[in-house]
N, C-alpha and C. Protein backbone atom coordinates (compact mmCIF):
# COMPACT_ATOMS: atom_id res chain seq x y z
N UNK A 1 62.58 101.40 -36.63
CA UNK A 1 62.52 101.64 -38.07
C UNK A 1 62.34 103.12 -38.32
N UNK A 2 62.94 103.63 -39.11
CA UNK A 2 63.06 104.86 -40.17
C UNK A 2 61.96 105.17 -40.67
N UNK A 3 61.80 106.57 -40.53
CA UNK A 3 60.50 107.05 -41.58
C UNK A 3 60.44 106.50 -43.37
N UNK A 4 61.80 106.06 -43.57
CA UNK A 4 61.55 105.66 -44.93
C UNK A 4 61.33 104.34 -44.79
N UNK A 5 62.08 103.45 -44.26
CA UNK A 5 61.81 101.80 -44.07
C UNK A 5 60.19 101.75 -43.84
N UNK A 6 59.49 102.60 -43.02
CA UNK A 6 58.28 102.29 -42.58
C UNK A 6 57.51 102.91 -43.93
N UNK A 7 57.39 104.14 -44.48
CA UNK A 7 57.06 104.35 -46.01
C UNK A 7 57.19 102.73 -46.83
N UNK A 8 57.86 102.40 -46.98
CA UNK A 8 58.68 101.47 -47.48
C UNK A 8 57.76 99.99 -47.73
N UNK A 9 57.49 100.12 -46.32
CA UNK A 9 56.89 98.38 -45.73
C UNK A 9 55.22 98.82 -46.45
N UNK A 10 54.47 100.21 -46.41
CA UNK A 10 53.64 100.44 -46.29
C UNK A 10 53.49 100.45 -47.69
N UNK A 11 54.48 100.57 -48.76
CA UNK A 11 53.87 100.63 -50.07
C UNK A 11 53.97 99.36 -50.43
N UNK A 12 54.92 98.22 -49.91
CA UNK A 12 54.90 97.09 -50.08
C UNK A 12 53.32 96.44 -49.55
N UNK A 13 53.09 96.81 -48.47
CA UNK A 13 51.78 96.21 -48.38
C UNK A 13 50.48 96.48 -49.07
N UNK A 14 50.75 98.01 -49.92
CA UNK A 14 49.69 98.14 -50.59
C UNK A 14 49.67 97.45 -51.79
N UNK A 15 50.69 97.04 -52.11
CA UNK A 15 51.22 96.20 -53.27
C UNK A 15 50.58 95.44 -53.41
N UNK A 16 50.86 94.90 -51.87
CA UNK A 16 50.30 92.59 -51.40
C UNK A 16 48.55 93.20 -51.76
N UNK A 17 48.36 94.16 -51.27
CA UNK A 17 46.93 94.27 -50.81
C UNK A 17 46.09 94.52 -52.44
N UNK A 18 46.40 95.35 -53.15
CA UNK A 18 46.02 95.40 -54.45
C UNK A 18 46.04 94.59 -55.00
N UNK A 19 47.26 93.91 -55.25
CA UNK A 19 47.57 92.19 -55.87
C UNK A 19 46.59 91.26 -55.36
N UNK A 20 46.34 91.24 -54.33
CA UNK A 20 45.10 90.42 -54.08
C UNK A 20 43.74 90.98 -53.92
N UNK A 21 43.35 91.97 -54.36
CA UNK A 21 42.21 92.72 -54.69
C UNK A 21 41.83 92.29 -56.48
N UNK A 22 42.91 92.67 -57.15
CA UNK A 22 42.74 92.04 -58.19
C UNK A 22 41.97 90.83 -58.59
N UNK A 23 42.40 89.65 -58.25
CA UNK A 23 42.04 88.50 -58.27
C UNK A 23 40.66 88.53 -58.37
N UNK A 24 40.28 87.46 -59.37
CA UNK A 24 38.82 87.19 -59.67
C UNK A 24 38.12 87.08 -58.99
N UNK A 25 36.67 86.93 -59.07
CA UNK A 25 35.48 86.62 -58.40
C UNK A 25 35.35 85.18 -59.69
N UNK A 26 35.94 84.39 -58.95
CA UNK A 26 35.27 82.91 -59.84
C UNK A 26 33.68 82.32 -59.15
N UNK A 27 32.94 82.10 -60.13
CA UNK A 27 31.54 81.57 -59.46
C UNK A 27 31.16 82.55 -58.91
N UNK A 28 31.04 83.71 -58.43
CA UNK A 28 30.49 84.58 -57.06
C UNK A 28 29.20 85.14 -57.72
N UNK A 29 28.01 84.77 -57.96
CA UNK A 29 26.59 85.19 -57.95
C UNK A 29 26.41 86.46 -56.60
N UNK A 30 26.68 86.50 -55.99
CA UNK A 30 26.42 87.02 -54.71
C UNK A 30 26.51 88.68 -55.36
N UNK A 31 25.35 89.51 -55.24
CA UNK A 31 25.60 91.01 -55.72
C UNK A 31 26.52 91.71 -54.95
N UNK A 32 26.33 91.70 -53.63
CA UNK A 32 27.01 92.32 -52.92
C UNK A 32 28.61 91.95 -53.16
N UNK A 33 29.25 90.78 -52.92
CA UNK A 33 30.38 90.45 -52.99
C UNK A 33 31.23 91.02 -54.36
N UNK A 34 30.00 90.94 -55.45
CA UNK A 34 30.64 91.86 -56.40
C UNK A 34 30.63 92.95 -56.85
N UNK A 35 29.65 93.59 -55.95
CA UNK A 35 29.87 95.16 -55.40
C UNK A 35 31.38 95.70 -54.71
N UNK A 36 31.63 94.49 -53.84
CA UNK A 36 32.94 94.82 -52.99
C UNK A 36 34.06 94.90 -53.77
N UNK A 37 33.94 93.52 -54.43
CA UNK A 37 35.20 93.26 -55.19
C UNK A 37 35.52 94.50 -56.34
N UNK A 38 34.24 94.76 -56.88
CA UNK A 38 34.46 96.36 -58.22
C UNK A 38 34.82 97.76 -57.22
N UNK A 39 34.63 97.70 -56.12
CA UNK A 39 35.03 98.98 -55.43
C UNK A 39 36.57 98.35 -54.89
N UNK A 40 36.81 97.22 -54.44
CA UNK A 40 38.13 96.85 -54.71
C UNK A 40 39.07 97.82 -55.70
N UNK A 41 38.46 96.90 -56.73
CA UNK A 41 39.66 97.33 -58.20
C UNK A 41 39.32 98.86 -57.48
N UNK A 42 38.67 99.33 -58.00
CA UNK A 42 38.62 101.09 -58.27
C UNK A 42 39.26 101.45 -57.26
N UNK A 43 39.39 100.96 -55.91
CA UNK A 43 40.38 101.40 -54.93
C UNK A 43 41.86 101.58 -55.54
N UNK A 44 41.87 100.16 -55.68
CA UNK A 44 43.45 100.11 -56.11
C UNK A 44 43.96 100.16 -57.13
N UNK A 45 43.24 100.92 -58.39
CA UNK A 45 43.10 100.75 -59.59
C UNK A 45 44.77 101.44 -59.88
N UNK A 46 44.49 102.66 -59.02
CA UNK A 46 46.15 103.67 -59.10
C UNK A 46 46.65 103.55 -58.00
N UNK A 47 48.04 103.04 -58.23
CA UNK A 47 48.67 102.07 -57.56
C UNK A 47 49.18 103.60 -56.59
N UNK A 48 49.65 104.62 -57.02
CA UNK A 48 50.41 105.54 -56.32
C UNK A 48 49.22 106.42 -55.56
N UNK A 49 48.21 106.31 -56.22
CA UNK A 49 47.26 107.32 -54.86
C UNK A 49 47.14 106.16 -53.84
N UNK A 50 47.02 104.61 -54.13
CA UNK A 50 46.69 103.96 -53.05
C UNK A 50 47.56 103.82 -51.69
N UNK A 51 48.85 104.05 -52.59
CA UNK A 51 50.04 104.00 -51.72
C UNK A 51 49.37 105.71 -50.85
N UNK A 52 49.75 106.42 -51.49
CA UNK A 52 49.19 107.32 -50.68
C UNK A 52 48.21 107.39 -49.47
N UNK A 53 46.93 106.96 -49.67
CA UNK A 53 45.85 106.90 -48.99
C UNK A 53 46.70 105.76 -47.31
N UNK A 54 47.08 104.40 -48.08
CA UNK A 54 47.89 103.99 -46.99
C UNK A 54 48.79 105.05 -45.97
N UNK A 55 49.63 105.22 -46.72
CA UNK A 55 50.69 106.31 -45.89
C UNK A 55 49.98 107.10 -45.03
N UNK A 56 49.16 108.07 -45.28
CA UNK A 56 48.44 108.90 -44.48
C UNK A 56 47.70 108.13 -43.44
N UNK A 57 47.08 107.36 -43.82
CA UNK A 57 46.50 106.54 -43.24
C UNK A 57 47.10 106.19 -41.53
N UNK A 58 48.41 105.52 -41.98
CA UNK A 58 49.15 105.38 -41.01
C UNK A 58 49.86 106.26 -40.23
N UNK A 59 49.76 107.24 -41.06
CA UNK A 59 50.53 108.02 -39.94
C UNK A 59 49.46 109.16 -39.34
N UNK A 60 48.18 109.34 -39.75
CA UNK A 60 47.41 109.77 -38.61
C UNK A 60 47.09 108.39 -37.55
N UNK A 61 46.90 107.39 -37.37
CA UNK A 61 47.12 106.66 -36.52
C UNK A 61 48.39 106.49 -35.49
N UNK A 62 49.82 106.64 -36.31
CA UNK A 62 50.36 107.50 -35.55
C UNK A 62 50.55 108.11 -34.90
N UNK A 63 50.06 109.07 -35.27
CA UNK A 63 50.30 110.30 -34.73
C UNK A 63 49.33 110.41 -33.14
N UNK A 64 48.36 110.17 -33.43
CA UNK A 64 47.00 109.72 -32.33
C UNK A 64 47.73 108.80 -31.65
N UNK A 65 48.46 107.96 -31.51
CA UNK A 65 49.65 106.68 -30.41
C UNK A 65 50.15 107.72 -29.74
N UNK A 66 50.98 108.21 -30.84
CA UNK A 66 52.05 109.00 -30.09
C UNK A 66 51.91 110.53 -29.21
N UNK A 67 50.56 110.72 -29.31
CA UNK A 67 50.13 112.03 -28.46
C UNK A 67 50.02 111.79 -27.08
N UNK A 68 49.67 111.14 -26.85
CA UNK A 68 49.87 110.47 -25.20
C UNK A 68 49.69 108.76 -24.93
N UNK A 69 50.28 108.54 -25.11
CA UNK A 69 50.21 106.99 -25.19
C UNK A 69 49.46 106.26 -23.95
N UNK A 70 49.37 106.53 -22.79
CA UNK A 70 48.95 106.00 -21.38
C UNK A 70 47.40 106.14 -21.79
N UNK A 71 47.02 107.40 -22.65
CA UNK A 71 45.69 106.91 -22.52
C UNK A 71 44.95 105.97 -23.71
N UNK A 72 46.07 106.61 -24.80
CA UNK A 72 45.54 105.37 -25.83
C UNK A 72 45.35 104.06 -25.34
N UNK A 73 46.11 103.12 -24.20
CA UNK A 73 46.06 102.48 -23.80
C UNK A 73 45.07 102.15 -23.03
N UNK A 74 44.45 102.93 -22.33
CA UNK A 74 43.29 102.97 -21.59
C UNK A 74 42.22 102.89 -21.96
N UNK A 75 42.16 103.30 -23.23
CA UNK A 75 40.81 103.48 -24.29
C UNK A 75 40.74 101.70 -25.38
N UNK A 76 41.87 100.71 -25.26
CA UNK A 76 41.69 99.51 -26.15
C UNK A 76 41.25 98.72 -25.12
């Protein structure tokens, strides 16, 4: 895959991932859980920095694979 196809997949998943960040807290008393869920939204509140934050995201992980791979391997 292409640097854009992979851009691509990655804003699609921030998509899936926001879209279901959204979603209610039905019943949830629990403070914490709705601590998570309000730092949720505010994560993904802007859809294009989130995409962002993804992208980078991935490609310093990337980038760290692709520097020598034999030892990344050694280190999981």
């Amino acid at each position: 895959a292409g640097p854009h196809e992979d851009e691509y997949a990655i804003d699609r998943l921030a998509d899936a991932v926001a879209d279901s960040w959204q979603e209610g807290l039905e019943n949830c008393e629990d403070p914490f859980d709705i601590y998570v869920h309000e730092r949720r939204i505010k994560l993904s509140s802007d859809r294009y920095a989130f995409r962002g934050r993804l992208r980078r995201g991935y490609r310093s992980i990337l980038s760290i694979l692709c520097e020598d791979p034999e030892k990344n391997v050694e280190n999981t």
